[in-house]
PDB file of N, CA and C in Angstrom:
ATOM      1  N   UNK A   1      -0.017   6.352  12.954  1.00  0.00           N
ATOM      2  CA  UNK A   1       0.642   5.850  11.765  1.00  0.00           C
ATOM      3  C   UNK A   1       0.729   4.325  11.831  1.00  0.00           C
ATOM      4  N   UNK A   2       0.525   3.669  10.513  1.00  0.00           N
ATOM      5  CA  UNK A   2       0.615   2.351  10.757  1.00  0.00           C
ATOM      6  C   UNK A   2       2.308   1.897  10.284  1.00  0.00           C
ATOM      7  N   UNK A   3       2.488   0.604  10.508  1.00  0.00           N
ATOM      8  CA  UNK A   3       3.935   0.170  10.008  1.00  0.00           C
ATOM      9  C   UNK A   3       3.465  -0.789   8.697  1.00  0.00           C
ATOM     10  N   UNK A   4       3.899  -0.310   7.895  1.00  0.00           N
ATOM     11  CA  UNK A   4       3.777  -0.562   6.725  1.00  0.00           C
ATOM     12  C   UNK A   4       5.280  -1.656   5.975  1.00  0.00           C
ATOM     13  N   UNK A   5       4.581  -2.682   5.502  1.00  0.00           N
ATOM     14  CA  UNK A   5       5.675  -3.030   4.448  1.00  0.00           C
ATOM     15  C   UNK A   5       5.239  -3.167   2.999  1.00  0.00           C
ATOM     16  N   UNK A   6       6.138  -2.941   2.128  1.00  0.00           N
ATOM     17  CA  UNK A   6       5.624  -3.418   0.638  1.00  0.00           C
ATOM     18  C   UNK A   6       6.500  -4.392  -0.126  1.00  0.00           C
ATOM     19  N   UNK A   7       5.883  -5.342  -0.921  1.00  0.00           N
ATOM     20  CA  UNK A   7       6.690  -6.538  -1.553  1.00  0.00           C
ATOM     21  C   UNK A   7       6.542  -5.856  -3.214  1.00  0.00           C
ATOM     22  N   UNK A   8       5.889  -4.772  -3.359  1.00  0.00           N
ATOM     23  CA  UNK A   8       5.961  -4.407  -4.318  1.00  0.00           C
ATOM     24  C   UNK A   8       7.115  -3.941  -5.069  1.00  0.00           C
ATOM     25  N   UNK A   9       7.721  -4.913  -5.805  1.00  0.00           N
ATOM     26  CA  UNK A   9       9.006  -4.311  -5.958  1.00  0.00           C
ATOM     27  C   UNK A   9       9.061  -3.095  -7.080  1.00  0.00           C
ATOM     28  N   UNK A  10       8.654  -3.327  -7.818  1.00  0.00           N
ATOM     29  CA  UNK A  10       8.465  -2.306  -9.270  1.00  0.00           C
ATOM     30  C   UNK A  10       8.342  -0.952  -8.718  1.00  0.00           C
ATOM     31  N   UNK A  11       7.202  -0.820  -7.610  1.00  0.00           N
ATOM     32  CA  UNK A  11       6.688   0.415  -7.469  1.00  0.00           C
ATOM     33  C   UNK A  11       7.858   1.820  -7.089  1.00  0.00           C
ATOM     34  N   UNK A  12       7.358   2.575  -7.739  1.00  0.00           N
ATOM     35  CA  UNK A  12       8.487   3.682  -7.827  1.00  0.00           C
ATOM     36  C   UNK A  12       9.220   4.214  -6.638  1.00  0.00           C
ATOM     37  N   UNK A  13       7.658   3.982  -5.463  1.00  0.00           N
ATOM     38  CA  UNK A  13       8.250   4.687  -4.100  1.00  0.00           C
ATOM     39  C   UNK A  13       8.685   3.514  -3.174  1.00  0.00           C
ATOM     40  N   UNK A  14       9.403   1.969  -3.744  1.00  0.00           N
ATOM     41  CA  UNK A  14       9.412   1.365  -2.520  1.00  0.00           C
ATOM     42  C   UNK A  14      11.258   0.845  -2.675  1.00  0.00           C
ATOM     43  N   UNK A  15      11.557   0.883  -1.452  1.00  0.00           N
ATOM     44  CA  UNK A  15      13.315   1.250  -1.255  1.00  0.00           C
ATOM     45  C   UNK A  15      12.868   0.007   0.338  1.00  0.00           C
ATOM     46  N   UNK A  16      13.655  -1.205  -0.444  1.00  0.00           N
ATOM     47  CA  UNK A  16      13.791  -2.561   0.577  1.00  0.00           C
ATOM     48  C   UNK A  16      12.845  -3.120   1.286  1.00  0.00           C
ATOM     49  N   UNK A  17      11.740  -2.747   0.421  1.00  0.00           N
ATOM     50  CA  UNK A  17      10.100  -3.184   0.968  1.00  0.00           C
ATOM     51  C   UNK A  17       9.281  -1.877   2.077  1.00  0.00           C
ATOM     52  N   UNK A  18       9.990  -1.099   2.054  1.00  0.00           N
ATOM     53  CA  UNK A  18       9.696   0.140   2.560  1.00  0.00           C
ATOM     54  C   UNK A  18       9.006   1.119   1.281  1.00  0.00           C
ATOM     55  N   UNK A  19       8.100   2.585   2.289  1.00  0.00           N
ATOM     56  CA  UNK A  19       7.541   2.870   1.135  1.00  0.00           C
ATOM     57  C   UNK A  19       8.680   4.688   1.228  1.00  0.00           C
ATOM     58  N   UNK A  20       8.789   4.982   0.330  1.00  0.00           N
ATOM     59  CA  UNK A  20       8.995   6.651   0.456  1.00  0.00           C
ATOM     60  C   UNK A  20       8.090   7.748   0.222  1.00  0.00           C
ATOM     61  N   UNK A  21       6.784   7.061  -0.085  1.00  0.00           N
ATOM     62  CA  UNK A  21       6.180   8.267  -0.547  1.00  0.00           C
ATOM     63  C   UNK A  21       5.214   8.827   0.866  1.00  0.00           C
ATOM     64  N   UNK A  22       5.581   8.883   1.916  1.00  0.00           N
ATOM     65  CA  UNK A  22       5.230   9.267   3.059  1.00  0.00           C
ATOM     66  C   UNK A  22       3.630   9.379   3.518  1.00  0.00           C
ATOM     67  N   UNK A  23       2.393   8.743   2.146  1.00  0.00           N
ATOM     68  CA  UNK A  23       1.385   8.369   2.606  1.00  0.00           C
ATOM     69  C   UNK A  23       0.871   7.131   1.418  1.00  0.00           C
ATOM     70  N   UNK A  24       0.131   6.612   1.845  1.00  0.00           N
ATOM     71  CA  UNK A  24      -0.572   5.747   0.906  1.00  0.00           C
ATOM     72  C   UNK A  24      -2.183   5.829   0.517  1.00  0.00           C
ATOM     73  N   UNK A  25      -2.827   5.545  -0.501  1.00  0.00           N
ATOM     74  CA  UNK A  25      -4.237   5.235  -0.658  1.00  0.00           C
ATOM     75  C   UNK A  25      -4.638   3.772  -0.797  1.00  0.00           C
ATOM     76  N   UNK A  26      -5.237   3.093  -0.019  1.00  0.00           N
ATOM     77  CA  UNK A  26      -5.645   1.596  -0.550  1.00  0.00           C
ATOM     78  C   UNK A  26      -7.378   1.665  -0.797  1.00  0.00           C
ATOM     79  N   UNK A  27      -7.258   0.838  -1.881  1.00  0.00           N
ATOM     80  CA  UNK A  27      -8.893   1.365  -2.396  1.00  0.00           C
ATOM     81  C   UNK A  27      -9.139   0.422  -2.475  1.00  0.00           C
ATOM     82  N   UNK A  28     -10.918  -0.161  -2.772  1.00  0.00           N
ATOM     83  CA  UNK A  28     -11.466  -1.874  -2.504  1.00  0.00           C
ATOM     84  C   UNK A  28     -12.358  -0.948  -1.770  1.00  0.00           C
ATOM     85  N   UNK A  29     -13.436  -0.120  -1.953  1.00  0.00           N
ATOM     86  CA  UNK A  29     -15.124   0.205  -1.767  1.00  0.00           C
ATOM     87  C   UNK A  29     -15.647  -0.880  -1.264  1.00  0.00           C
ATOM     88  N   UNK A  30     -15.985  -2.039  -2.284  1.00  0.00           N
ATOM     89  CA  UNK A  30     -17.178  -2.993  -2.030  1.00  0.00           C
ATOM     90  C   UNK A  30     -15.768  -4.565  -1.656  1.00  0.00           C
ATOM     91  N   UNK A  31     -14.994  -4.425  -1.289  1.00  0.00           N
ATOM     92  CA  UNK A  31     -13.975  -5.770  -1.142  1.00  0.00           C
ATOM     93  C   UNK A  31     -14.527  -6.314  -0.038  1.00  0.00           C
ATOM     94  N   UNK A  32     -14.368  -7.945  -0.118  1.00  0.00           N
ATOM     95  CA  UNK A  32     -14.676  -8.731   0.182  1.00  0.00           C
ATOM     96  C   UNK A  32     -13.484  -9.587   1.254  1.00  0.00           C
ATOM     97  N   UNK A  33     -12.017  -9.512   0.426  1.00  0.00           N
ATOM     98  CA  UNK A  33     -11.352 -10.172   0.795  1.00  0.00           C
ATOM     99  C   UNK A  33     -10.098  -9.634  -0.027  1.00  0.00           C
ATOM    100  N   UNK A  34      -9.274  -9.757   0.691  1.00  0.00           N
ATOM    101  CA  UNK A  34      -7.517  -8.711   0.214  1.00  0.00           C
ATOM    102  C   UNK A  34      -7.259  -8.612  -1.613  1.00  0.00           C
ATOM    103  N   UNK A  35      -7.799  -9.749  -2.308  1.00  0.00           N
ATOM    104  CA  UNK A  35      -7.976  -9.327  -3.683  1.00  0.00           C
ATOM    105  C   UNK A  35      -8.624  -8.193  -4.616  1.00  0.00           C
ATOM    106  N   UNK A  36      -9.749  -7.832  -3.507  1.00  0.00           N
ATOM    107  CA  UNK A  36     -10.367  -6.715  -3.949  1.00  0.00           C
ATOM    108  C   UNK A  36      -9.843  -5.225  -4.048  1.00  0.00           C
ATOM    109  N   UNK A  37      -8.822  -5.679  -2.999  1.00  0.00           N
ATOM    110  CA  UNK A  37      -8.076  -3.773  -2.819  1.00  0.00           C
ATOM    111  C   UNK A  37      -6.633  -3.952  -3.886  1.00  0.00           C
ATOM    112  N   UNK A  38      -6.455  -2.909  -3.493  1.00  0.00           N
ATOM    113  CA  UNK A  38      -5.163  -2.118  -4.254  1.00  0.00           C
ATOM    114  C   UNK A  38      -4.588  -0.989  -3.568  1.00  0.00           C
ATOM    115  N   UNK A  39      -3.449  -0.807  -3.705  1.00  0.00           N
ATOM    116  CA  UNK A  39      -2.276   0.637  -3.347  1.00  0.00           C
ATOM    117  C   UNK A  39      -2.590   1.189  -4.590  1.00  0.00           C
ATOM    118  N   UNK A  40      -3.091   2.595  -4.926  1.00  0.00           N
ATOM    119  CA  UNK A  40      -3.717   3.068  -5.812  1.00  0.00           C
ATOM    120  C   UNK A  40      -2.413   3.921  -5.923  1.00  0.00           C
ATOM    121  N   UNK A  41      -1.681   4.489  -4.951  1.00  0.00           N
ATOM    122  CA  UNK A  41      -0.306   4.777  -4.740  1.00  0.00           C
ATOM    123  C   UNK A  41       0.302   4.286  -5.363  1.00  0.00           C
ATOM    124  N   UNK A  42       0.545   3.127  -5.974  1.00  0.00           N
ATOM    125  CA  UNK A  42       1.509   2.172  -6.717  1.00  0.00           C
ATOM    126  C   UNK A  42       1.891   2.901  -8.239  1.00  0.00           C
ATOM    127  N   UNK A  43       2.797   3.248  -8.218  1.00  0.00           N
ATOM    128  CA  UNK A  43       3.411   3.846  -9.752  1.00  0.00           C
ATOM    129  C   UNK A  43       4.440   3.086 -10.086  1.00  0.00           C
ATOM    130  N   UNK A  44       4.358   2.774 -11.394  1.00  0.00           N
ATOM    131  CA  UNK A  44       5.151   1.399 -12.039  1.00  0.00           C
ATOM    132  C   UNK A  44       6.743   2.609 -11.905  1.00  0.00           C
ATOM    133  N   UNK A  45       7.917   1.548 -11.435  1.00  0.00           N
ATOM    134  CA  UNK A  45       9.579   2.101 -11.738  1.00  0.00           C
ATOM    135  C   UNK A  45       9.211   2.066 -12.875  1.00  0.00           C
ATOM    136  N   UNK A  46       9.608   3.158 -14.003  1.00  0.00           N
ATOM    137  CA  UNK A  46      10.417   2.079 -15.284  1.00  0.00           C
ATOM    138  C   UNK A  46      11.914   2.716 -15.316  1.00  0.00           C
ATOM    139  N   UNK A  47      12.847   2.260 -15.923  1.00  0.00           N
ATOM    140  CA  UNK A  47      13.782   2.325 -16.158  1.00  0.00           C
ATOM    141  C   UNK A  47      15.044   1.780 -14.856  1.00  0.00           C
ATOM    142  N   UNK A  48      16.052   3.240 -14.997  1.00  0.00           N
ATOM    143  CA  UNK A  48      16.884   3.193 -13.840  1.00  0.00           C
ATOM    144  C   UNK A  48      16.351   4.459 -12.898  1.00  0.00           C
ATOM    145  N   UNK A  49      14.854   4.338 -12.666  1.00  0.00           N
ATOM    146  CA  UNK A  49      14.354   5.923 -11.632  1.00  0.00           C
ATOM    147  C   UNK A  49      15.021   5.586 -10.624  1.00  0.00           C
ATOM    148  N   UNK A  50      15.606   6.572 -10.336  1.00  0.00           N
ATOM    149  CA  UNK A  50      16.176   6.598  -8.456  1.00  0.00           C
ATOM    150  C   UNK A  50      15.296   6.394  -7.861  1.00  0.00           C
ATOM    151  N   UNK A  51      15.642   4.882  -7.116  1.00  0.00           N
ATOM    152  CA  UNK A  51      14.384   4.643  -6.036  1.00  0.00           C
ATOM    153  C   UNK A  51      14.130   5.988  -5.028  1.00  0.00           C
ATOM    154  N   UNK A  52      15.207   6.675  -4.142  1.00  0.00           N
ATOM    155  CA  UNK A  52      14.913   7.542  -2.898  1.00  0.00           C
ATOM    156  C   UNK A  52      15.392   8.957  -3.401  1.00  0.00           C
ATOM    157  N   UNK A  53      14.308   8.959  -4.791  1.00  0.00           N
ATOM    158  CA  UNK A  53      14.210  10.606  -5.116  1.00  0.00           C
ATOM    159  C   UNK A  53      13.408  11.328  -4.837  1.00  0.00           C
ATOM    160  N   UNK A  54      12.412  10.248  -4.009  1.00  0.00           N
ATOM    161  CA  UNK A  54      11.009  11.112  -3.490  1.00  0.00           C
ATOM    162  C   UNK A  54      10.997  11.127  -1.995  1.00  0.00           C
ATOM    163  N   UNK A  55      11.906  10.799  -1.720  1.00  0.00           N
ATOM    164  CA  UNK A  55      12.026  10.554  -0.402  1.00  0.00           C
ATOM    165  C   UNK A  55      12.519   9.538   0.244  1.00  0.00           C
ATOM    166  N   UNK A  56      12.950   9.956   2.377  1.00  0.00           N
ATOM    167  CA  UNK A  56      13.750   8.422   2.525  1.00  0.00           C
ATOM    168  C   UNK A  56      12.508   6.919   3.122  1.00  0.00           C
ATOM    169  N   UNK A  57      12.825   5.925   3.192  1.00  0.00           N
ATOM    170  CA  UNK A  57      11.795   5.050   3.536  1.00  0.00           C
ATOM    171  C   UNK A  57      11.763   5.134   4.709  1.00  0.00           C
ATOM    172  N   UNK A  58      10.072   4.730   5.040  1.00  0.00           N
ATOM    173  CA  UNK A  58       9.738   4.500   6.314  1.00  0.00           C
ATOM    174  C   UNK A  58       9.231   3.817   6.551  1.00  0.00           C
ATOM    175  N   UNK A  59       9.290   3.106   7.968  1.00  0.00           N
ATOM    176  CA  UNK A  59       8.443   2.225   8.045  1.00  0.00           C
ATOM    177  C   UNK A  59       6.877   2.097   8.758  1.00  0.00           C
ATOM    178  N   UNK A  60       6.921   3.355   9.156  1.00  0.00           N
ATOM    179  CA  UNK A  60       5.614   3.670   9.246  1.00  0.00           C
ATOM    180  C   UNK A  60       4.979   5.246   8.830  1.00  0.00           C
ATOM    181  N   UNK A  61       3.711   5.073   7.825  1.00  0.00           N
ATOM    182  CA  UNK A  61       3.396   6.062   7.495  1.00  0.00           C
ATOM    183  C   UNK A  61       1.636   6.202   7.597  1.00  0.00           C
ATOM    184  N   UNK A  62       1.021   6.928   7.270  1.00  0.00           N
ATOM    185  CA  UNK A  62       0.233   7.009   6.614  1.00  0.00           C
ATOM    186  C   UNK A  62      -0.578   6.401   5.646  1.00  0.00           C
ATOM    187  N   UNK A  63      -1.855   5.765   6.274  1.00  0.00           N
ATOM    188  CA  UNK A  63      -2.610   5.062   5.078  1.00  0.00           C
ATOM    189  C   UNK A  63      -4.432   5.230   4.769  1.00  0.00           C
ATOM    190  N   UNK A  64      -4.489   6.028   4.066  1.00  0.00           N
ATOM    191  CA  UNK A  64      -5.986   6.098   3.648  1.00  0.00           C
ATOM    192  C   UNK A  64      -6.526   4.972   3.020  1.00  0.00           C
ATOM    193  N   UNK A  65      -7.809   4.830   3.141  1.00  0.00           N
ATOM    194  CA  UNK A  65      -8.195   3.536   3.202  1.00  0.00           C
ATOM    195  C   UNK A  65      -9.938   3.424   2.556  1.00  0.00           C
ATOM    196  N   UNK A  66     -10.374   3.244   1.229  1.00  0.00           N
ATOM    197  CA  UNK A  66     -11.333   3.176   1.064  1.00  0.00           C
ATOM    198  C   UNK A  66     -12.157   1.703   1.179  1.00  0.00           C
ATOM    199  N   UNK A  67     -11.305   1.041   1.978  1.00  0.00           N
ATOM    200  CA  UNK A  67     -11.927  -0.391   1.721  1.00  0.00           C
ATOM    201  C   UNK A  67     -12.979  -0.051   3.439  1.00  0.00           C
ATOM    202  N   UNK A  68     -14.190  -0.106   3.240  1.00  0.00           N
ATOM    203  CA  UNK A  68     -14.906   0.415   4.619  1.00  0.00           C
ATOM    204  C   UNK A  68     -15.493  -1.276   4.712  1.00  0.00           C
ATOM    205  N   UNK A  69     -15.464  -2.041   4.098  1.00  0.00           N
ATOM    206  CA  UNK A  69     -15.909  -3.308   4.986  1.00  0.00           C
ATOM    207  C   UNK A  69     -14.617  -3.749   6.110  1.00  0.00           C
ATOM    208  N   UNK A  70     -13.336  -3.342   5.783  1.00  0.00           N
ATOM    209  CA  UNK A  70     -11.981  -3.605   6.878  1.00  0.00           C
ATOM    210  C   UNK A  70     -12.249  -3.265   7.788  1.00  0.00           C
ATOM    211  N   UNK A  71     -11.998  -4.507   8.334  1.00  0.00           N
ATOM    212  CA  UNK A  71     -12.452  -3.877  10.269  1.00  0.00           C
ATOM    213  C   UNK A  71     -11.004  -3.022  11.035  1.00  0.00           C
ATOM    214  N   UNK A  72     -10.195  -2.751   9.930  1.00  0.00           N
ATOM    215  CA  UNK A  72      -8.596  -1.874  10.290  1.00  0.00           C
ATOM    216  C   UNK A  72      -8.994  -0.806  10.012  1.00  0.00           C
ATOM    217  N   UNK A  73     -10.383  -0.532   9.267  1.00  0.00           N
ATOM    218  CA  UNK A  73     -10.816   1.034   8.372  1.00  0.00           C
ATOM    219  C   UNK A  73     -11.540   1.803   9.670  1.00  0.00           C
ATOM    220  N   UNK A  74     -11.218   3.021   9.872  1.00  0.00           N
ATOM    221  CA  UNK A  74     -11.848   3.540  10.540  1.00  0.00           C
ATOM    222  C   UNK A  74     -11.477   5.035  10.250  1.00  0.00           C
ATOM    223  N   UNK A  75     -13.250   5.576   9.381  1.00  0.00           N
ATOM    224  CA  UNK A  75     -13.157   6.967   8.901  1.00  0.00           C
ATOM    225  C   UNK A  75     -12.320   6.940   7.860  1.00  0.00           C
ATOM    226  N   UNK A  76     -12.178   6.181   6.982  1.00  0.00           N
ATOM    227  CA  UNK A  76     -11.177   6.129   5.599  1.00  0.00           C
ATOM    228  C   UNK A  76      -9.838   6.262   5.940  1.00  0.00           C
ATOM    229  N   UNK A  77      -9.443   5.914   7.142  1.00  0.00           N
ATOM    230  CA  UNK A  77      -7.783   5.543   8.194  1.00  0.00           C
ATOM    231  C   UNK A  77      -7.460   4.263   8.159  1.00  0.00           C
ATOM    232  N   UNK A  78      -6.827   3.880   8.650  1.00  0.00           N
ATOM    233  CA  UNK A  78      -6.347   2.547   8.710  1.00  0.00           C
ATOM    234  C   UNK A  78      -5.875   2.452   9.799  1.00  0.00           C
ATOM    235  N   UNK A  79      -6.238   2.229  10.655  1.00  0.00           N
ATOM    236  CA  UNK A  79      -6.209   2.005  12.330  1.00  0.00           C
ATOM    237  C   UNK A  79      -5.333   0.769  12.646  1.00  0.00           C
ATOM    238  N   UNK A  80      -4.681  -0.132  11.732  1.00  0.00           N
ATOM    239  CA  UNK A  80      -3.996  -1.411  12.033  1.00  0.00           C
ATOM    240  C   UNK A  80      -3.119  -1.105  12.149  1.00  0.00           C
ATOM    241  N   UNK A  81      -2.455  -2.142  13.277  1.00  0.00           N
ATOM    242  CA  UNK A  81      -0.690  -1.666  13.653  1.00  0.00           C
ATOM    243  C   UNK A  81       0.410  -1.935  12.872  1.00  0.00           C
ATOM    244  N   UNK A  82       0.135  -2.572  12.053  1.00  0.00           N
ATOM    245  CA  UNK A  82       1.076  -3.352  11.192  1.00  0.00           C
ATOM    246  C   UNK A  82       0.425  -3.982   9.798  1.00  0.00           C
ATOM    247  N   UNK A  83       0.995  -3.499   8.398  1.00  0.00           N
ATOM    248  CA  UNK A  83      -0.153  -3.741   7.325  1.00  0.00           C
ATOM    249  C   UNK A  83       0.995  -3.998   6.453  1.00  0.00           C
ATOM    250  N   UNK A  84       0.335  -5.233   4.914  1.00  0.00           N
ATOM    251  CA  UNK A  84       1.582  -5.297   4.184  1.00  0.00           C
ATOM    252  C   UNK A  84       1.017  -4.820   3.022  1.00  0.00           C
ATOM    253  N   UNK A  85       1.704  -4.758   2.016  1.00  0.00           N
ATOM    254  CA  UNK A  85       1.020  -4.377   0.520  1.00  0.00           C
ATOM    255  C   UNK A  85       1.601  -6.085  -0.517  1.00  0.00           C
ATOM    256  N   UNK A  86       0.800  -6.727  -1.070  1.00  0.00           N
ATOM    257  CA  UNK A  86       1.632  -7.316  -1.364  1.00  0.00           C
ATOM    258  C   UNK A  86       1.274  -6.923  -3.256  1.00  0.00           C
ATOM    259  N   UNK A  87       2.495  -7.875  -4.004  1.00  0.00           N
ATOM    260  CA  UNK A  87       2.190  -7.083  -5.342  1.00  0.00           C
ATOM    261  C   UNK A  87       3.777  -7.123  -5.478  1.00  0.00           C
ATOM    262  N   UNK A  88       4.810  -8.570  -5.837  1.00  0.00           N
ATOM    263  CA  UNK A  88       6.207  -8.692  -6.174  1.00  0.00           C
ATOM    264  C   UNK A  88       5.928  -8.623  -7.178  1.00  0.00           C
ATOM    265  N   UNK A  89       5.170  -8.495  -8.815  1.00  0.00           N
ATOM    266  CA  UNK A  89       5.613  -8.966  -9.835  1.00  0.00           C
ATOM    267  C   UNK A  89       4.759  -7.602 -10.255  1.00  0.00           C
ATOM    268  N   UNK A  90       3.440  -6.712  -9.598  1.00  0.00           N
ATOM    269  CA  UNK A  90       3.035  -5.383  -9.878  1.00  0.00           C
ATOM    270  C   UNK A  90       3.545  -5.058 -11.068  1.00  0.00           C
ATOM    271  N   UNK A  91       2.561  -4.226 -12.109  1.00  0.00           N
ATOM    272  CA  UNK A  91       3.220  -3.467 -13.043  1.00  0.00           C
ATOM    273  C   UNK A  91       2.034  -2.141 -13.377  1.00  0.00           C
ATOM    274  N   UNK A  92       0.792  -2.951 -12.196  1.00  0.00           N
ATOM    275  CA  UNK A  92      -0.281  -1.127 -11.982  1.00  0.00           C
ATOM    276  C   UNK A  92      -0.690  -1.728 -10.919  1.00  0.00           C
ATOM    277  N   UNK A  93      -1.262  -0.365 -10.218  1.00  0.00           N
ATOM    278  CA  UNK A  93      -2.103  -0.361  -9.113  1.00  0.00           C
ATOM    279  C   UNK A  93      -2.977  -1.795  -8.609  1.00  0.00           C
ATOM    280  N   UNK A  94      -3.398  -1.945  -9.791  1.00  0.00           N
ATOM    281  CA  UNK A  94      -5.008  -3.274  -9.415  1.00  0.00           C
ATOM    282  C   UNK A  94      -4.018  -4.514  -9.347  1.00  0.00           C
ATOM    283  N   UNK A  95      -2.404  -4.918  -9.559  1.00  0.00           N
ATOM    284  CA  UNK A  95      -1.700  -5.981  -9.342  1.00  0.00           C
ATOM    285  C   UNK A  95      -1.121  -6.057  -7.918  1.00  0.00           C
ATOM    286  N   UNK A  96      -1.399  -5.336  -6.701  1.00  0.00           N
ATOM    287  CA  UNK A  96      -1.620  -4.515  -5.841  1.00  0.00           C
ATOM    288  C   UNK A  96      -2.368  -5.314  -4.727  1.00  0.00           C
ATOM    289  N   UNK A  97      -2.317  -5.615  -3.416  1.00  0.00           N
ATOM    290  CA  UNK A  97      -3.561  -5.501  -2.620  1.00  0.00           C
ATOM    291  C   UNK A  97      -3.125  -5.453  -1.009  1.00  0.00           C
ATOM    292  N   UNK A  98      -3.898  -5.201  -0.338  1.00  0.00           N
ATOM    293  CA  UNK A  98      -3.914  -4.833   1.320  1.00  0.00           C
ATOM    294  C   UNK A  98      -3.503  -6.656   1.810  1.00  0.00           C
ATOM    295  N   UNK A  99      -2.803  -7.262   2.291  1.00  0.00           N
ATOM    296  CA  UNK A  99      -2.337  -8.387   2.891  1.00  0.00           C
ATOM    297  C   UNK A  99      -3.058  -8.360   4.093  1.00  0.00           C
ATOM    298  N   UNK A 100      -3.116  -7.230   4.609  1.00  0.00           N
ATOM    299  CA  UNK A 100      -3.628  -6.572   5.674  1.00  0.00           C
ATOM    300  C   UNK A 100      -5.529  -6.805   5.934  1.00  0.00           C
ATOM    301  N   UNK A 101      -5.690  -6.964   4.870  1.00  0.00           N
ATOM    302  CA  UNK A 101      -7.366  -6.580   4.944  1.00  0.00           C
ATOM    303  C   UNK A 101      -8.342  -8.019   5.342  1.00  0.00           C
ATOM    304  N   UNK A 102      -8.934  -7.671   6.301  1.00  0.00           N
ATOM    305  CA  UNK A 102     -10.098  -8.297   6.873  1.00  0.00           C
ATOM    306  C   UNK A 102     -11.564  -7.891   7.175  1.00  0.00           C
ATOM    307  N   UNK A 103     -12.043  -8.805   6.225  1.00  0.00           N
ATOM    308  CA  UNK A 103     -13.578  -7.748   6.140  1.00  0.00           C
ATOM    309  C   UNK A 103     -14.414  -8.256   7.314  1.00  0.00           C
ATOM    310  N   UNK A 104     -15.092  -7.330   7.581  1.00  0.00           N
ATOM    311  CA  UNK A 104     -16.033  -7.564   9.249  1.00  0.00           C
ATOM    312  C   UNK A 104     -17.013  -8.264   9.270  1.00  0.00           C
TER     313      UNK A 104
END
């Protein structure tokens, strides 16, 4: 499991930069450089949704990973010890990206 943080504040599953939804997808196929990906995971809050109705936060979970130029990608995993999501002002997925990502 990696340790995950998210600055995504909007996103439905994130409770103090933590995520609750107990796995993630980051996508970026052909990415180049951390702009290219996204938390495809990312679902806009709207309203007053209870942040920890889907669950409690963690700080390390689960992260699938279609970005295969990341040298953290291994087998569509994410093998890095420590990864961020960044995306404070997010309102979809593609506003989104791996902080984390370094292409090989």
């Amino acid at each position: 499991m990696t340790k995950l943080q998210c600055s995504a504040m909007n996103c439905y599953y994130n409770e103090d930069k933590y995520c609750c939804k107990g796995d993630i997808m980051v996508e970026g196929k052909g990415a180049k450089n951390a702009q290219d990906t996204c938390c495809s995971s990312f679902r806009e809050r709207k309203g007053d949704s209870a942040r920890n109705s889907v669950g409690e936060p963690k700080s390390n979970i689960d992260v699938d990973c279609h970005a295969c130029n990341c040298v953290h990608n291994d087998d569509c995993k994410c093998n890095a010890d420590h990864i961020g999501i960044g995306g404070s002002q997010a309102c979809e997925c593609r506003e989104t990206e791996c902080m984390s990502f370094c292409c090989k």
